[in-house]
C-alpha atoms as a PDB file:
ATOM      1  CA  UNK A   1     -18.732   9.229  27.834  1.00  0.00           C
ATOM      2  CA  UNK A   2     -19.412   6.116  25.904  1.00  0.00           C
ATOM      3  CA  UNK A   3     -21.592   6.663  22.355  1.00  0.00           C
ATOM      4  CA  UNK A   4     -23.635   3.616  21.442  1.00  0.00           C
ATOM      5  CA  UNK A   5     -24.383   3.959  17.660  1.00  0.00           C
ATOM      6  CA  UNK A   6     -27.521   2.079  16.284  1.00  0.00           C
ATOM      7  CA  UNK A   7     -26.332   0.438  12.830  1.00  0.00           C
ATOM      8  CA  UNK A   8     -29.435   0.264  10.648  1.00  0.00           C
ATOM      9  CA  UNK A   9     -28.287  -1.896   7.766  1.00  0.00           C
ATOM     10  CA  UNK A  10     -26.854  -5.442   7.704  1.00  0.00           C
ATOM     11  CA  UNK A  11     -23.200  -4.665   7.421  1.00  0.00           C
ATOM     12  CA  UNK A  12     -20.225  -6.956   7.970  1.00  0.00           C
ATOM     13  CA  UNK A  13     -16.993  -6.506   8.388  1.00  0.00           C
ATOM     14  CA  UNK A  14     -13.952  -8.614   5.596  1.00  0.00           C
ATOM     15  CA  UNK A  15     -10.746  -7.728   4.616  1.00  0.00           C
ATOM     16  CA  UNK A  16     -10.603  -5.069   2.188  1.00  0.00           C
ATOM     17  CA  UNK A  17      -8.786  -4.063  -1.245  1.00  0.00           C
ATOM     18  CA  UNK A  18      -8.743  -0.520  -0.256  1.00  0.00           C
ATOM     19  CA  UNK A  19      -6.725  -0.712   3.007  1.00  0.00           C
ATOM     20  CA  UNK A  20      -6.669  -3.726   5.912  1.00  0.00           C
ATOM     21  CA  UNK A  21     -10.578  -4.699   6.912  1.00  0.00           C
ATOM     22  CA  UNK A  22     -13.942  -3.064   5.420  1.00  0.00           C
ATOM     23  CA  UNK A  23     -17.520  -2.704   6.005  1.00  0.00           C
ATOM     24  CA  UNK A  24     -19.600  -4.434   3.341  1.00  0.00           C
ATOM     25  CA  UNK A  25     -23.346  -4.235   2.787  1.00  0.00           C
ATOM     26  CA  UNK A  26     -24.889  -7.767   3.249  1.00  0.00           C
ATOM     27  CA  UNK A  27     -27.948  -6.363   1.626  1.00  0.00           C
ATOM     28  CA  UNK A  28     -28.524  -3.621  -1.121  1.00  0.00           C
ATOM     29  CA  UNK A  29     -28.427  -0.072   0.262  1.00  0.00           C
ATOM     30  CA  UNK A  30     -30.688   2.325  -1.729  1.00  0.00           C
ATOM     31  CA  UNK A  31     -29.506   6.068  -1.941  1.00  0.00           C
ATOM     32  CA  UNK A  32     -29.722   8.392   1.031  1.00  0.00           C
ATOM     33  CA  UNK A  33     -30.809   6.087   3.541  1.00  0.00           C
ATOM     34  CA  UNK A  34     -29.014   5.920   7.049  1.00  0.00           C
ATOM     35  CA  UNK A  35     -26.599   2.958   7.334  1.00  0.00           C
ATOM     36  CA  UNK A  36     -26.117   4.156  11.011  1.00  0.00           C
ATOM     37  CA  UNK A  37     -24.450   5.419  13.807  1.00  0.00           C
ATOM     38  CA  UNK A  38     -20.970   5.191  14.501  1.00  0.00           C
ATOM     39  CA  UNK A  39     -19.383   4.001  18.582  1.00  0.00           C
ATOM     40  CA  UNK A  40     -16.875   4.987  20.762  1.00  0.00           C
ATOM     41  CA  UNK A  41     -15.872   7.120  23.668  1.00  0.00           C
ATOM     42  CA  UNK A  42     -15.980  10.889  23.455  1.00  0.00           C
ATOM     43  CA  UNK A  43     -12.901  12.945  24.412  1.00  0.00           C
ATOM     44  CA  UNK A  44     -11.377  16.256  24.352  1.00  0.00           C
ATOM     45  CA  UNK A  45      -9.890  17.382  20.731  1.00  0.00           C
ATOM     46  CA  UNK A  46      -6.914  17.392  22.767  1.00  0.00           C
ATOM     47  CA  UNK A  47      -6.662  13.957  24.397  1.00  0.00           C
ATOM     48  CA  UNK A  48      -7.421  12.317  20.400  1.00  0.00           C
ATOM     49  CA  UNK A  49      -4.658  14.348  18.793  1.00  0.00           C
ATOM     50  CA  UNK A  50      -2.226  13.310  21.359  1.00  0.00           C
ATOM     51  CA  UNK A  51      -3.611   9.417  21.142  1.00  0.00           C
ATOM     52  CA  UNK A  52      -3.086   9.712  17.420  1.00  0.00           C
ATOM     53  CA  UNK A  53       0.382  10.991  18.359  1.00  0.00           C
ATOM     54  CA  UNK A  54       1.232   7.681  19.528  1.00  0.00           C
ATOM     55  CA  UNK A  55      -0.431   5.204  17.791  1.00  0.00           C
ATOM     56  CA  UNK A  56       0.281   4.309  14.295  1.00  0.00           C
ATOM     57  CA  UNK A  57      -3.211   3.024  13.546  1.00  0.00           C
ATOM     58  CA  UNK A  58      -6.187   4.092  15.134  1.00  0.00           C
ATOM     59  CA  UNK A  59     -10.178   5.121  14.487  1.00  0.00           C
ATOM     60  CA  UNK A  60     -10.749   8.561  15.587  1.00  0.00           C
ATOM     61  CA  UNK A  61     -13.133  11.387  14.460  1.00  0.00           C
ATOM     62  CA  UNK A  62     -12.586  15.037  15.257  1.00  0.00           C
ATOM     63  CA  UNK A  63     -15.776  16.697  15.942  1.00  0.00           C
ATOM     64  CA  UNK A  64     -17.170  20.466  15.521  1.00  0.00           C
ATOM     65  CA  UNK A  65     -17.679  20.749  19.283  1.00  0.00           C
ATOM     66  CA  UNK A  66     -14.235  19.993  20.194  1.00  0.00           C
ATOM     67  CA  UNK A  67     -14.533  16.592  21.089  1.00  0.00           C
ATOM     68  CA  UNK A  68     -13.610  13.912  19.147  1.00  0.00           C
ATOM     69  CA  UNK A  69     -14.754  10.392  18.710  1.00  0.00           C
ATOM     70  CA  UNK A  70     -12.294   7.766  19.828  1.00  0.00           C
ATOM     71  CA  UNK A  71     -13.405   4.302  17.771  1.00  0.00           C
ATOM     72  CA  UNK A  72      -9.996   2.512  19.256  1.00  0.00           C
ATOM     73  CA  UNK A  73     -11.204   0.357  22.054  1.00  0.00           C
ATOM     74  CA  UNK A  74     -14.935   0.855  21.813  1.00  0.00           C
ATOM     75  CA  UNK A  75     -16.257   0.607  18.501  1.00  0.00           C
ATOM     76  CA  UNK A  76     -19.189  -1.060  15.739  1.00  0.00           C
ATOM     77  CA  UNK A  77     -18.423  -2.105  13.013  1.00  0.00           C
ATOM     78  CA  UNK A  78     -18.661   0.835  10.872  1.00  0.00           C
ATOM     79  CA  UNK A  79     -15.348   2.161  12.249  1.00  0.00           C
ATOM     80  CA  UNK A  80     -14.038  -0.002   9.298  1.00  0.00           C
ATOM     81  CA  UNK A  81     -15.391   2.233   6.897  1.00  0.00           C
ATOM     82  CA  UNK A  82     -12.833   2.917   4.552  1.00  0.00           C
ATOM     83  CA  UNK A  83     -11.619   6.272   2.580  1.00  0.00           C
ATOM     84  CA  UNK A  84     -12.093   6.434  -1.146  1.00  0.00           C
ATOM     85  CA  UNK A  85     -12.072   9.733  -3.235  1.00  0.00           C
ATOM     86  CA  UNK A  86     -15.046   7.435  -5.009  1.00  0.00           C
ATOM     87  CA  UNK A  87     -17.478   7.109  -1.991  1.00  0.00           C
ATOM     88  CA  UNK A  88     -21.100   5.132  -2.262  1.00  0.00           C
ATOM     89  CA  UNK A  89     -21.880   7.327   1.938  1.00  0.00           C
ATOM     90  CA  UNK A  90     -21.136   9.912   3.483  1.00  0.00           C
ATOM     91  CA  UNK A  91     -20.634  10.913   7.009  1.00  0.00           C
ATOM     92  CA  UNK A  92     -22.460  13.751   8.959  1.00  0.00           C
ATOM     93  CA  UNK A  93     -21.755  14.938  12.781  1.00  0.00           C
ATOM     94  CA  UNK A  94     -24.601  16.033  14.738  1.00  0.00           C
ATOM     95  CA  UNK A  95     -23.703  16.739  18.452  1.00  0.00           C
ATOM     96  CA  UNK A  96     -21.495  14.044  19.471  1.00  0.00           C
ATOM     97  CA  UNK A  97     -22.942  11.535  16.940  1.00  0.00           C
ATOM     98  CA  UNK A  98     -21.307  10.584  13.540  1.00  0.00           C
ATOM     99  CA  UNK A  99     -23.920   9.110  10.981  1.00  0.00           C
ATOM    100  CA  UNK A 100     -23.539   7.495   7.756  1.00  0.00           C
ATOM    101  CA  UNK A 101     -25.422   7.977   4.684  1.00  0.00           C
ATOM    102  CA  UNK A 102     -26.188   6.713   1.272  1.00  0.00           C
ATOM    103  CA  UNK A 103     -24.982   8.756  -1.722  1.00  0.00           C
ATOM    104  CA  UNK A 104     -26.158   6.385  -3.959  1.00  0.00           C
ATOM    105  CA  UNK A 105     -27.406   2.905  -4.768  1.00  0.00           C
ATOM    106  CA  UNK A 106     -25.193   0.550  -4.045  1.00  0.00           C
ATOM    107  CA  UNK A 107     -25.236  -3.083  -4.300  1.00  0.00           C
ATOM    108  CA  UNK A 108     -25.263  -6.483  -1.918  1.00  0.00           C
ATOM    109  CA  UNK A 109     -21.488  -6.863  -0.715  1.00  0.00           C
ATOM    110  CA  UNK A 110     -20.349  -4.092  -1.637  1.00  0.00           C
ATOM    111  CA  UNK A 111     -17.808  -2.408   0.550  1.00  0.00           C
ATOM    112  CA  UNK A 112     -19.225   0.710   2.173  1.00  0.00           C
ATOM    113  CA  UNK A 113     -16.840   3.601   1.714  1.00  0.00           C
ATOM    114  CA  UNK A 114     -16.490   7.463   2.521  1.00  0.00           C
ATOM    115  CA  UNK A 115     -14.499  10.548   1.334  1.00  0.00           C
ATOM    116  CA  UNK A 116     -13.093  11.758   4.812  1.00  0.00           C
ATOM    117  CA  UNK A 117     -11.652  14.608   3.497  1.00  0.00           C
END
């Protein structure tokens, strides 16, 4: 099944300090608003543990419901959302969608970053 997340701030994607590509702001977000929704196909726990398995790099979520979120092949740009024990959002799963949040202010092109663990 193919989730379609709506992204509901300007965003873009540039290479990163923090690891490969990032998501940066291309406006200033203020604190808790949504930044959005992210896409990809929904799986079985299974199937995304077994992908990760054998593929060094991939975007994947695990979700409460045992499905998981496979970003890989079908994906927005928010799957660039990088780690960071810092983070300006955080991420929230409700049903099969994975939304991202504000923790705080943050300013015009700055790179949009979560805690994943």
């Amino acid at each position: 099944m193919k989730i379609v997340g709506k992204i509901n701030t300007l965003v873009f994607v540039a290479p990163s300090n923090i690891h490969g590509k990032g998501v940066f702001s291309k406006q200033r977000i203020t604190a808790r608003k949504k930044i959005g929704e992210l896409s990809g196909m929904l799986i079985s726990k299974q199937a995304a543990r077994k992908k990760v398995k054998e593929q060094p790099a991939i975007h994947m979520v695990e979700l409460w419901n045992g499905k998981a979120l496979d970003c890989s092949e079908f994906r927005n740009e928010l799957a660039f959302i990088n780690h960071s024990c810092k983070p300006n959002c955080y991420m929230r799963n409700i049903n099969n969608l994975v939304e991202f949040y504000a923790l705080r202010s943050s300013k015009k092109n700055e790179e949009i970053t979560c805690n994943y663990g």
